[in-house]
Protein backbone atom coordinates (compact mmCIF):
# COMPACT_ATOMS: atom_id res chain seq x y z
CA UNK A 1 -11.10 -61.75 19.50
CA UNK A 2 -13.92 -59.99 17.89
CA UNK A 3 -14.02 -56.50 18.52
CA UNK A 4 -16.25 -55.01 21.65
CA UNK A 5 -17.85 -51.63 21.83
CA UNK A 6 -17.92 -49.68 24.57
CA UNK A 7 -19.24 -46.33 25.07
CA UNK A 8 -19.63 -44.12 28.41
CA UNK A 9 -22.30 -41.71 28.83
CA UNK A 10 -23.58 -39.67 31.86
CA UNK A 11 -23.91 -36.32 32.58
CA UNK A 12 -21.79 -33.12 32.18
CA UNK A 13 -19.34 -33.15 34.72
CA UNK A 14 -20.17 -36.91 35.73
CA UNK A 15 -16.19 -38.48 35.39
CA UNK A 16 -16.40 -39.68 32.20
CA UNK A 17 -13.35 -38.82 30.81
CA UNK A 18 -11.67 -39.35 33.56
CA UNK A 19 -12.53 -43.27 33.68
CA UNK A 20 -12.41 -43.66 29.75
CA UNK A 21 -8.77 -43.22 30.26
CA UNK A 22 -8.22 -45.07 33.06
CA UNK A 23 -10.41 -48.14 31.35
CA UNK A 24 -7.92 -47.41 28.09
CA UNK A 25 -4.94 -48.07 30.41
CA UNK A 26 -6.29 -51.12 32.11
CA UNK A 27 -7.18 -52.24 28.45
CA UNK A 28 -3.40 -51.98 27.24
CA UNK A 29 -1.75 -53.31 30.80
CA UNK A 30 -4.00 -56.77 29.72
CA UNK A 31 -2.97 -56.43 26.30
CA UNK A 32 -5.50 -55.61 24.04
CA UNK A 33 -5.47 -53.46 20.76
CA UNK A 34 -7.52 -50.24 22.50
CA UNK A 35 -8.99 -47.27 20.22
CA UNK A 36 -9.76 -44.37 22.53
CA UNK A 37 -12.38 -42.12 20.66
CA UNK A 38 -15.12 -39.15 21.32
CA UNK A 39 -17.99 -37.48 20.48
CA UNK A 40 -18.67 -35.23 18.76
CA UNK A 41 -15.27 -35.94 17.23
CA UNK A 42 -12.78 -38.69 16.57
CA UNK A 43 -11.99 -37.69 12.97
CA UNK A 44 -10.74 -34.35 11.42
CA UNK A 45 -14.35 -33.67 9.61
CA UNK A 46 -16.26 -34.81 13.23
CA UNK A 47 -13.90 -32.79 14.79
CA UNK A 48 -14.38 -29.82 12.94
CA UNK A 49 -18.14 -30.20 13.43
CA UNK A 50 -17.36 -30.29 17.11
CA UNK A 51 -16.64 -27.34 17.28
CA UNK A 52 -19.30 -25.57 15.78
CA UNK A 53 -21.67 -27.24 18.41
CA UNK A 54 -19.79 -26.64 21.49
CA UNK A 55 -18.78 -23.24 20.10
CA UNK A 56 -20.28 -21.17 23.02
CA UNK A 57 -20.85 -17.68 20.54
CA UNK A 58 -23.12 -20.08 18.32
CA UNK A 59 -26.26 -19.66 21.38
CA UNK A 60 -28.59 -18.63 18.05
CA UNK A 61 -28.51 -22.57 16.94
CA UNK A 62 -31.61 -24.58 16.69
CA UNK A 63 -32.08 -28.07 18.31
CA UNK A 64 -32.85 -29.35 14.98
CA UNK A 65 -29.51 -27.84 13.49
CA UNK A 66 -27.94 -29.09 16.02
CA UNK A 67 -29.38 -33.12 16.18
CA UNK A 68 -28.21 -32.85 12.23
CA UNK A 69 -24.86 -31.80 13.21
CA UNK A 70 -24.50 -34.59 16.10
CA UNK A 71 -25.63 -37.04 13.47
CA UNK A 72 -23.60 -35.92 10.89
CA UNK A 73 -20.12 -36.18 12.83
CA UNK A 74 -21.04 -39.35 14.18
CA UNK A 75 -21.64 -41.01 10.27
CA UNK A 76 -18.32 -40.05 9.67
CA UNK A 77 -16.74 -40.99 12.80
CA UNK A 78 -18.44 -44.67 12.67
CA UNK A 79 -17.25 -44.58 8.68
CA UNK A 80 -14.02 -43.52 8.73
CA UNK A 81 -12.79 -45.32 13.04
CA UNK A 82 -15.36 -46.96 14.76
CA UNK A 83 -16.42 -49.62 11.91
CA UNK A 84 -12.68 -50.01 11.07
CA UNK A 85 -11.47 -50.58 14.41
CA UNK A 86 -14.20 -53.28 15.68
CA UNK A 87 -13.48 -55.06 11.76
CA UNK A 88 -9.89 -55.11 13.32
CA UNK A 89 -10.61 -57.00 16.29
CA UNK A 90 -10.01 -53.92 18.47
CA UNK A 91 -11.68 -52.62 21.75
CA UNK A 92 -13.27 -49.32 21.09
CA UNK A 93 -13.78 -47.01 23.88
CA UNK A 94 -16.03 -44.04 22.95
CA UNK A 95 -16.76 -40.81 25.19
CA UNK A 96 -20.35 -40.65 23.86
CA UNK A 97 -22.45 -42.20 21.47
CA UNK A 98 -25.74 -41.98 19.92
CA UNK A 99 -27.72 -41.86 23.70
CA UNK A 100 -25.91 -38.58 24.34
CA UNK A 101 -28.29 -37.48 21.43
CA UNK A 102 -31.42 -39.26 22.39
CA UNK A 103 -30.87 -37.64 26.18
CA UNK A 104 -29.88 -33.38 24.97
CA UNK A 105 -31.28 -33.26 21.68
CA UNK A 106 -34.46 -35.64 21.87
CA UNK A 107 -35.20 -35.33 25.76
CA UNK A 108 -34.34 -31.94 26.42
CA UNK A 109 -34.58 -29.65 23.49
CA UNK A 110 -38.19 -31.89 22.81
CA UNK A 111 -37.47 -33.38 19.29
CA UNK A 112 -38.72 -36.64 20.74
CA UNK A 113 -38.08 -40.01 18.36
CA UNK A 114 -36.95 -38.64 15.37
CA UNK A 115 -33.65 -38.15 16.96
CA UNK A 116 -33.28 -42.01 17.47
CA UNK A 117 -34.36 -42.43 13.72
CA UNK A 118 -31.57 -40.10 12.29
CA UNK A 119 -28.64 -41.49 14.59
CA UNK A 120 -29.66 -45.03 13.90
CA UNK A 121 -29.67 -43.89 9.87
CA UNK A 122 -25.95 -42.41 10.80
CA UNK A 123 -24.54 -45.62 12.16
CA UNK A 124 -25.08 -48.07 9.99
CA UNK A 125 -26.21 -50.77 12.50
CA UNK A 126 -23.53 -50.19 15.03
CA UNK A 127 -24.32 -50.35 18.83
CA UNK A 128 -22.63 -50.46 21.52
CA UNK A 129 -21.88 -53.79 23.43
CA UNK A 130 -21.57 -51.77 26.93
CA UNK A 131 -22.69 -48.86 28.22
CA UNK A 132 -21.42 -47.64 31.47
CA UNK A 133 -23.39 -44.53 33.02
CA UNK A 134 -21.76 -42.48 35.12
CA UNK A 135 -24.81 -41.78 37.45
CA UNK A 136 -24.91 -38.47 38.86
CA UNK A 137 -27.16 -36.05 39.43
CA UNK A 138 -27.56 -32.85 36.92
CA UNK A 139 -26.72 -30.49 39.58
CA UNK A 140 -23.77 -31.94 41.30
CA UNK A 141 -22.55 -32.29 37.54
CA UNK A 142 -22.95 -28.98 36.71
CA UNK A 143 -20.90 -27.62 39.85
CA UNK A 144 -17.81 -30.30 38.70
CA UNK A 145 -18.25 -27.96 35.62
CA UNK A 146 -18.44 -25.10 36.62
CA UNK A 147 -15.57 -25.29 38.86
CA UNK A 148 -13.01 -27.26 36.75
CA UNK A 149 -13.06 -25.33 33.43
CA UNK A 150 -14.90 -22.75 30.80
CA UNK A 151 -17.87 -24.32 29.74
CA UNK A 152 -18.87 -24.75 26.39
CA UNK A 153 -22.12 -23.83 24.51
CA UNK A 154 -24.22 -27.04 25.76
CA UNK A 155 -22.73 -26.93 29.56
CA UNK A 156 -23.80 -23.39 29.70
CA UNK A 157 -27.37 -24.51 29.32
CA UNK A 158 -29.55 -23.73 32.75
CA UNK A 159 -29.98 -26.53 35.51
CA UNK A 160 -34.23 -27.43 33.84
CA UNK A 161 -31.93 -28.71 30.61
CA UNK A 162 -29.65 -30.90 32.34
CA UNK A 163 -32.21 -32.33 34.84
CA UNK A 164 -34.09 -33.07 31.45
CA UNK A 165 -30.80 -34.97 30.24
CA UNK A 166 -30.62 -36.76 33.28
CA UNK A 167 -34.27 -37.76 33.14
CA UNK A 168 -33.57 -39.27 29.47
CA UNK A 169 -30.63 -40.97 30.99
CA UNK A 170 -32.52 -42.67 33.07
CA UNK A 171 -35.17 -43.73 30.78
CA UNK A 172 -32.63 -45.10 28.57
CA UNK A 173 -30.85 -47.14 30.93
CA UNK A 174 -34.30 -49.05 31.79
CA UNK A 175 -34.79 -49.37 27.89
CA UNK A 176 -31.19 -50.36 26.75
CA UNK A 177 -31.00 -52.39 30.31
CA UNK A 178 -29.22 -55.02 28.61
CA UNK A 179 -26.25 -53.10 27.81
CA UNK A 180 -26.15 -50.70 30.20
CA UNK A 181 -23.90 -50.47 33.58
CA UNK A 182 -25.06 -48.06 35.91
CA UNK A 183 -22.20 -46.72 37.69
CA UNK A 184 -22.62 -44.58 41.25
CA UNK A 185 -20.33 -41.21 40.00
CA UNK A 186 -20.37 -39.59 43.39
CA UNK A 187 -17.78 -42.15 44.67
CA UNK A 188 -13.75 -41.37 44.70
CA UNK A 189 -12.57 -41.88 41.43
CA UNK A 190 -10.08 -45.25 42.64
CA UNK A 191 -13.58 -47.17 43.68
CA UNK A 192 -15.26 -46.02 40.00
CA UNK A 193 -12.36 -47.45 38.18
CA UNK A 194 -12.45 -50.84 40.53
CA UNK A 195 -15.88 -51.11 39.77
CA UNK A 196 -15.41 -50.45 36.20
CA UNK A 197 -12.79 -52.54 35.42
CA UNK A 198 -14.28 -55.69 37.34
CA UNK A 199 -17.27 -55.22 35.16
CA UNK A 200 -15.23 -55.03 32.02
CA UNK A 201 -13.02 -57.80 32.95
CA UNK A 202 -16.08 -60.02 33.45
CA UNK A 203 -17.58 -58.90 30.63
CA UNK A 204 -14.76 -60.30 28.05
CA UNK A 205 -14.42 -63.26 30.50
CA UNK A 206 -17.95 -64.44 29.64
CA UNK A 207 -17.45 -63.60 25.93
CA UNK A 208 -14.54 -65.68 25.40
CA UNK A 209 -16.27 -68.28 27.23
CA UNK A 210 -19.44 -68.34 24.78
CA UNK A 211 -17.35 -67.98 21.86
């Protein structure tokens, strides 16, 4: 089977890696080869430039530092285990991807297109084949946050920034509308999975049919 790409994006606080991992155990109870990734991360370089953006002492960086840094660890992480992994044959399941850009860095910090042009330079030509988003609304993300752990440097932005993610969300879902899955995040986390893995299971169903 050729490989499939799959990347979840939503919101802080929205369930996504929650369902990643449940999607990752479905994947391995049907038997597929499943690479569960994230971003910003996945390799020890991407990593390491993980946490220098989520570093919450690091509030002096600029948005345009910071699109360069997103980029950067996503070059490397496409490089060195996405590419790989999908040449394998493998199902990739990635916690982010190049939208999460588009929405913080080119929604709400305002730097517009040119952070579509530097992602798209990163990754070579690789997309995703799904994307589910975890629809849910900035604020009711923000309290899941707030409540569950210590936030890092981006969750600690104020409510107008994440109601400006959300808006790019939802402009991105209407422009990448063939490959994205919009999923209602306010349910119980059993009736998200369902719904997940029905859509998954259908989508490999009609793949393997058309190939």
């Amino acid at each position: 089977m050729k490989g499939i790409f799959i990347t979840f994006e939503g919101p802080d606080g929205s369930g996504k890696t929650t369902q990643i991992r449940l999607l990752e155990q479905h994947c391995k109870e049907k038997g597929y080869d499943v690479v569960l990734t994230r971003e910003p991360g996945g390799t020890p370089i991407s990593e390491a430039i993980r946490s220098l953006l989520l570093d919450p002492s690091h509030k002096e960086m600029d948005g345009v530092t910071e699109a360069l840094l997103y980029a950067a660890s996503r070059a490397q992480h496409v490089a060195e285990k996405i590419k790989p992994a999908l040449a394998k044959g493998c199902i990739v399941l990635c916690d982010r991807f190049m939208d999460s850009s588009i929405a913080y860095q080119g929604y709400a910090r305002g730097l517009g297109d040119d952070v579509r042009v530097i992602n798209e330079f990163a990754v070579q030509g690789t997309q995703p084949d799904i994307t589910f988003f975890m629809d849910l609304s900035a604020a009711a993300g923000k309290a899941r946050v707030a409540a569950a752990r210590d936030m890092d440097r981006l969750e600690q932005e104020d409510l107008s920034f994440h109601n400006a993610v959300y808006e790019g969300y939802l402009q991105l879902k209407e422009i990448y509308s063939q490959r994205y899955v919009c999923i209602d995040a306010s349910r119980s986390i059993e009736q998200i999975a369902e719904e997940i893995r029905d859509r998954f299971d259908n989508y490999v169903l009609c793949r393997n049919e058309q190939e």
